[in-house]
Protein backbone atom coordinates (compact mmCIF):
# COMPACT_ATOMS: atom_id res chain seq x y z
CA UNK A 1 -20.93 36.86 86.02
CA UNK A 2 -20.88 36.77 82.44
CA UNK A 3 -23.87 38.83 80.57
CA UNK A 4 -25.50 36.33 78.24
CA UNK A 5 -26.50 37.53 74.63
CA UNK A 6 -29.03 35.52 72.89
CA UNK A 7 -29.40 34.41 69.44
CA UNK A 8 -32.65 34.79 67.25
CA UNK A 9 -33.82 31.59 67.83
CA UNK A 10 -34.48 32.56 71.74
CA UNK A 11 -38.31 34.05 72.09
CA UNK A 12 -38.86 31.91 68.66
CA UNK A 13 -37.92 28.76 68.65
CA UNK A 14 -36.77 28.13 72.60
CA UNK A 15 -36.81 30.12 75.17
CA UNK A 16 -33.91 31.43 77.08
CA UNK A 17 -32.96 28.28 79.32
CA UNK A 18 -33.34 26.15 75.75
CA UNK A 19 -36.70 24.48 76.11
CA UNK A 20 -38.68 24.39 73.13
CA UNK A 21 -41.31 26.90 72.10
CA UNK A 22 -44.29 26.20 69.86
CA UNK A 23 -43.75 27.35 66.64
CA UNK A 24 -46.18 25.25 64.85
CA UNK A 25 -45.82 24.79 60.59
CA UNK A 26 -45.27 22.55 57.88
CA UNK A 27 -42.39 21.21 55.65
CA UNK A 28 -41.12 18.56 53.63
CA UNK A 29 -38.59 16.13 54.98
CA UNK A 30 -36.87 12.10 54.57
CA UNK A 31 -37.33 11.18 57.96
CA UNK A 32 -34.00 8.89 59.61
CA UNK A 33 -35.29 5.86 60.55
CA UNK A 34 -32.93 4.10 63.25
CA UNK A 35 -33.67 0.82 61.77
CA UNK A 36 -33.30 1.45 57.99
CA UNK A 37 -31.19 4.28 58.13
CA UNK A 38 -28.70 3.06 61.39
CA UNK A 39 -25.77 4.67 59.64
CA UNK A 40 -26.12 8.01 59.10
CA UNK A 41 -28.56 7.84 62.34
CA UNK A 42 -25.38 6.91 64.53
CA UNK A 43 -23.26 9.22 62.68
CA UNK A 44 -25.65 12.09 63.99
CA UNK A 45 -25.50 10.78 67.40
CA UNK A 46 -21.81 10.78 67.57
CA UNK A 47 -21.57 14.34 66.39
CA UNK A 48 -24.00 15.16 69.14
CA UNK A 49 -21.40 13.59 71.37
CA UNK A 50 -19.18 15.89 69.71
CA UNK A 51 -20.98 18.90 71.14
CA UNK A 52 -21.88 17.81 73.62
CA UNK A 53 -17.69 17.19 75.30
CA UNK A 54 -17.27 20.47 74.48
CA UNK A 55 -17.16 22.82 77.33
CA UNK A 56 -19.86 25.34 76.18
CA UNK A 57 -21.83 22.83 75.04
CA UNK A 58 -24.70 23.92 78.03
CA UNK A 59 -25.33 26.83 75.10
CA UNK A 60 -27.19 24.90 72.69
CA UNK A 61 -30.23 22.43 72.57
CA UNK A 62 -29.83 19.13 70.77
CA UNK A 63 -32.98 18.01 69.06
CA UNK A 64 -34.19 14.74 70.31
CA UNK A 65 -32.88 11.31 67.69
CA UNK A 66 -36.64 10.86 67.04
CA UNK A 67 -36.68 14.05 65.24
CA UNK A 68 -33.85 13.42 63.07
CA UNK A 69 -34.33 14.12 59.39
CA UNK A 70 -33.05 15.57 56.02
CA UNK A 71 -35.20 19.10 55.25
CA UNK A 72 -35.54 18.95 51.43
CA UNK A 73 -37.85 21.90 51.42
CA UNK A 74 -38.87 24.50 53.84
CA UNK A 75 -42.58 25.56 53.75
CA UNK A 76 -44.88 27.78 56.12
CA UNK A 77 -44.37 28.52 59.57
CA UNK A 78 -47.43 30.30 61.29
CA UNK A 79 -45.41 33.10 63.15
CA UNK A 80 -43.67 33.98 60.08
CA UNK A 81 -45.94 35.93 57.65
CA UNK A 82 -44.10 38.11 55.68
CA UNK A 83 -44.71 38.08 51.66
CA UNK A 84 -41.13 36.81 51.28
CA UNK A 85 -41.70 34.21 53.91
CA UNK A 86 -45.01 33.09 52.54
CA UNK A 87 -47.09 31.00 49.69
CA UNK A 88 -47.77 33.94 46.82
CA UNK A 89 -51.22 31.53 46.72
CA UNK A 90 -51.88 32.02 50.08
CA UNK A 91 -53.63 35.49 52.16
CA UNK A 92 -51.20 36.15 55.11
CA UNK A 93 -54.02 36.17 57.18
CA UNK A 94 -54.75 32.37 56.37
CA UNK A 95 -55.12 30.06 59.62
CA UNK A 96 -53.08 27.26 60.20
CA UNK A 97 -55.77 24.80 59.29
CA UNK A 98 -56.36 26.63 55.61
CA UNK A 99 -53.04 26.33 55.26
CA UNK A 100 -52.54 22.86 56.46
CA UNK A 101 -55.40 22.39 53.84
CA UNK A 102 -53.95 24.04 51.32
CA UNK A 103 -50.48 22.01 51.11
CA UNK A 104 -52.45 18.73 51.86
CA UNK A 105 -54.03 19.77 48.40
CA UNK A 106 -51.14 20.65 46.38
CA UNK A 107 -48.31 18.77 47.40
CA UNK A 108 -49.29 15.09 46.79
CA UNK A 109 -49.92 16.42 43.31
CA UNK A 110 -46.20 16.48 42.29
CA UNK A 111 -44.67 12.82 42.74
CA UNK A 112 -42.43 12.12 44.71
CA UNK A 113 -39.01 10.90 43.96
CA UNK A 114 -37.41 7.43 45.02
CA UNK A 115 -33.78 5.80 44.48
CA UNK A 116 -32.33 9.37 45.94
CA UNK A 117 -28.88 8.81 47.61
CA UNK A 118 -26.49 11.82 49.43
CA UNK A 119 -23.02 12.15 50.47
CA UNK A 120 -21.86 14.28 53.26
CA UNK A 121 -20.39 17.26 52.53
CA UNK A 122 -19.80 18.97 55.80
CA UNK A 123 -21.30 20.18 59.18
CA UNK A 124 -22.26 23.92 60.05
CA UNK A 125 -23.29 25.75 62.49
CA UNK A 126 -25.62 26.35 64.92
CA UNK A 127 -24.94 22.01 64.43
CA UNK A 128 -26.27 20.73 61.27
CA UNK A 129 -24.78 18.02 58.48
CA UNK A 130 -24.95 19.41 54.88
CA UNK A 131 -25.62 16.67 52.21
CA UNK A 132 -25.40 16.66 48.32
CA UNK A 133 -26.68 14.55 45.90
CA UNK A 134 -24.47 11.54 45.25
CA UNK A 135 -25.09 11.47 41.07
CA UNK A 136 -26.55 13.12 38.83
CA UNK A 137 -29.93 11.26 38.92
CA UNK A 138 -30.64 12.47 42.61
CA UNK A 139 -29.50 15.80 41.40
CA UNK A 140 -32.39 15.88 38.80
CA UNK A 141 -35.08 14.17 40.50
CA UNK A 142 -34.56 16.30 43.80
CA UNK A 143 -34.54 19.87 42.01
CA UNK A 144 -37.16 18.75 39.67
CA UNK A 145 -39.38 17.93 42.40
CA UNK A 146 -38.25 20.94 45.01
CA UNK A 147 -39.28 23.26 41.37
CA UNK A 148 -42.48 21.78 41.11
CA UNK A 149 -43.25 22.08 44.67
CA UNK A 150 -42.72 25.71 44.81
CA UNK A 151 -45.00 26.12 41.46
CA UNK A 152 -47.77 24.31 42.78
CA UNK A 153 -47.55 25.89 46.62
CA UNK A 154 -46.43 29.55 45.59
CA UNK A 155 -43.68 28.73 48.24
CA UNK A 156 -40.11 30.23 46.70
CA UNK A 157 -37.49 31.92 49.29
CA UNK A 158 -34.94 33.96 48.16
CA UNK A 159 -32.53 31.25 48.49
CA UNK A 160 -33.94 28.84 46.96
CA UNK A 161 -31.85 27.93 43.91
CA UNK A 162 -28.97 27.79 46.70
CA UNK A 163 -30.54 25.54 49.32
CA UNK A 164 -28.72 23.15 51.21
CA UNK A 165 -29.84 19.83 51.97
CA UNK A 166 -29.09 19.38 55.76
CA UNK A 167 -30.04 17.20 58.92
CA UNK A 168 -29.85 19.85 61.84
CA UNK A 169 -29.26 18.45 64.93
CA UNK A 170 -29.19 21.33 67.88
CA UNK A 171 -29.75 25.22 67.91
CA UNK A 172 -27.73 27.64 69.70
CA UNK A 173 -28.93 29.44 72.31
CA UNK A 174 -26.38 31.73 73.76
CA UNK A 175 -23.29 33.34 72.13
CA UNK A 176 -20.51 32.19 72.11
CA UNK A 177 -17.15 33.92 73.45
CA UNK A 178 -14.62 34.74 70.73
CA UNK A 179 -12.61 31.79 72.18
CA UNK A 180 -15.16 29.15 72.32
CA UNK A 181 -16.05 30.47 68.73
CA UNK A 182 -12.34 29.45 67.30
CA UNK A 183 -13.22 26.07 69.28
CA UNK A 184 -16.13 25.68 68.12
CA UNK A 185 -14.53 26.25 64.46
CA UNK A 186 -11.95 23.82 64.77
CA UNK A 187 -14.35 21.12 66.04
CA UNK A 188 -16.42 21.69 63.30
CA UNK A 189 -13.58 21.64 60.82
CA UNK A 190 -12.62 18.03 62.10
CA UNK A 191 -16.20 16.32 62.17
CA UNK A 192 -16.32 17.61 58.54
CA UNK A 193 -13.19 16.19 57.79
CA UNK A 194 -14.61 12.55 59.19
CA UNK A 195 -17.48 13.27 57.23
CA UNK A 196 -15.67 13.68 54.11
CA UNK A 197 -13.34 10.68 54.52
CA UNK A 198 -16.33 8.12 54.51
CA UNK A 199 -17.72 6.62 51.97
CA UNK A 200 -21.47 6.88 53.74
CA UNK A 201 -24.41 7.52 51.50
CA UNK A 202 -27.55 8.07 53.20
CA UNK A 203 -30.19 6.13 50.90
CA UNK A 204 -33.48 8.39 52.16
CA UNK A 205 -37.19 6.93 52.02
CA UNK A 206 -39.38 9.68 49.51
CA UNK A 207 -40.01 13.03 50.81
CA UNK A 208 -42.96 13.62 53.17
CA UNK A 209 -45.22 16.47 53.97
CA UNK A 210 -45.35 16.97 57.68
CA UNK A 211 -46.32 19.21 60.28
CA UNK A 212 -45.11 20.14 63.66
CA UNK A 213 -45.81 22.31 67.09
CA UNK A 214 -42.19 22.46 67.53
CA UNK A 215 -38.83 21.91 66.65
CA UNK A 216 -38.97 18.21 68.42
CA UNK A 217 -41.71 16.35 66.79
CA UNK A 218 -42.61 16.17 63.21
CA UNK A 219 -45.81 14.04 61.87
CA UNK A 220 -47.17 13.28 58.91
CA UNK A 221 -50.54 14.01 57.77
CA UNK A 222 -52.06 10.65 59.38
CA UNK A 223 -50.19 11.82 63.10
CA UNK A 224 -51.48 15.74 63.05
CA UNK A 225 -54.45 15.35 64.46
CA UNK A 226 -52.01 14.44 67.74
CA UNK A 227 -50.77 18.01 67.28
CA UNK A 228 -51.07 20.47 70.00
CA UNK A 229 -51.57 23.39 67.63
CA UNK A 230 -53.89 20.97 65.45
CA UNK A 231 -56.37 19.53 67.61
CA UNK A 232 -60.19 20.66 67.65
CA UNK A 233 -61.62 22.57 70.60
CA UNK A 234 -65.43 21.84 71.33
């Protein structure tokens, strides 16, 4: 039998047969609805079908469609407290309800931006779709607001000037062999190459704060009170 190697996202994010782990936090997202939204929403599902034809495809987890959204700005997750991984406003010994707290304070102060539309660019792995800004008016509005977000949360990461709008859509698990790696390549390389040939532009609703337990459910601020990692013990 085959000896399995893991990737990070194993004892983090899922465990080692792929279920979900909680890993509770906060960001700021467009959510997909299926309704207003039904073309990029079926575009995701048929690169999940992608994956999922592909032999190997039993070494990732696909995140369920009624998590599907466009991350326009990582913030705090509660396992992760590092300086560089953290608000400079923030102690790293803040709880996840000072925290919660905190954001629900700051963010709503910087308004949001509307009108935004994205273009595919292409998909990467583990499986997500990158997106761009479509003009020049997204462009501004988006930065502007991703700038003020990380002034008024003390949230920066090092890569923050080169972020990538994306809609991620399953994790890897397990390794990959060298050969399914050149497969997976080259099945990446031609759902990009769809992507790119369409003339799709994903019209998002304003960003939202939410929170989540997991990587399957996100909520905004009227939903976290359903939260797992959110709900008050007697």
């Amino acid at each position: 039998m085959q000896e399995k190697f893991y990737t990070d996202f194993v004892n983090q994010k899922f465990s080692t047969d792929g279920s979900v782990l909680t890993y509770p936090g906060n960001t700021i997202i467009c959510f997909i609805d299926p309704r207003r939204h039904s073309a990029i929403y079926q575009r995701c599902l048929w690169v999940l079908d992608q994956l999922q034809a592909m032999p190997w495809q039993h070494k990732f987890t696909t995140l369920p469609p009624s998590s599907f959204h466009m991350t326009v700005m990582d913030l705090l997750c509660d396992q992760v407290r590092t300086p560089a991984d953290w608000s400079s406003r923030l102690p790293l010994s803040a709880t996840l309800e000072e925290t919660d707290a905190f954001l629900l304070s700051n963010v709503p102060t910087v308004p949001v931006p509307d009108n935004l539309r994205f273009r595919y660019t292409l998909i990467r792995e583990p499986v997500k779709i990158e997106l761009e800004p479509d003009d020049k008016e997204t462009e501004t509005a988006i930065w502007h607001y991703r700038n003020q977000i990380a002034e008024v949360t003390g949230v920066r990461f090092s890569e923050h000037a080169e972020y990538k709008f994306h809609i991620g859509l399953a994790y890897q698990i397990v390794q990959l062999t060298a050969e399914e790696q050149t497969e997976q390549q080259a099945m990446l390389g031609r759902i990009s190459q769809t992507l790119q040939g369409t003339d799709e532009i994903f019209e998002p609703d304003s960003p939202q704060l939410v929170f989540f337990d997991d990587m399957f459910r996100f909520v905004p601020e009227s939903e976290r009170h359903t939260l797992i990692t959110r709900m008050k013990t007697e």
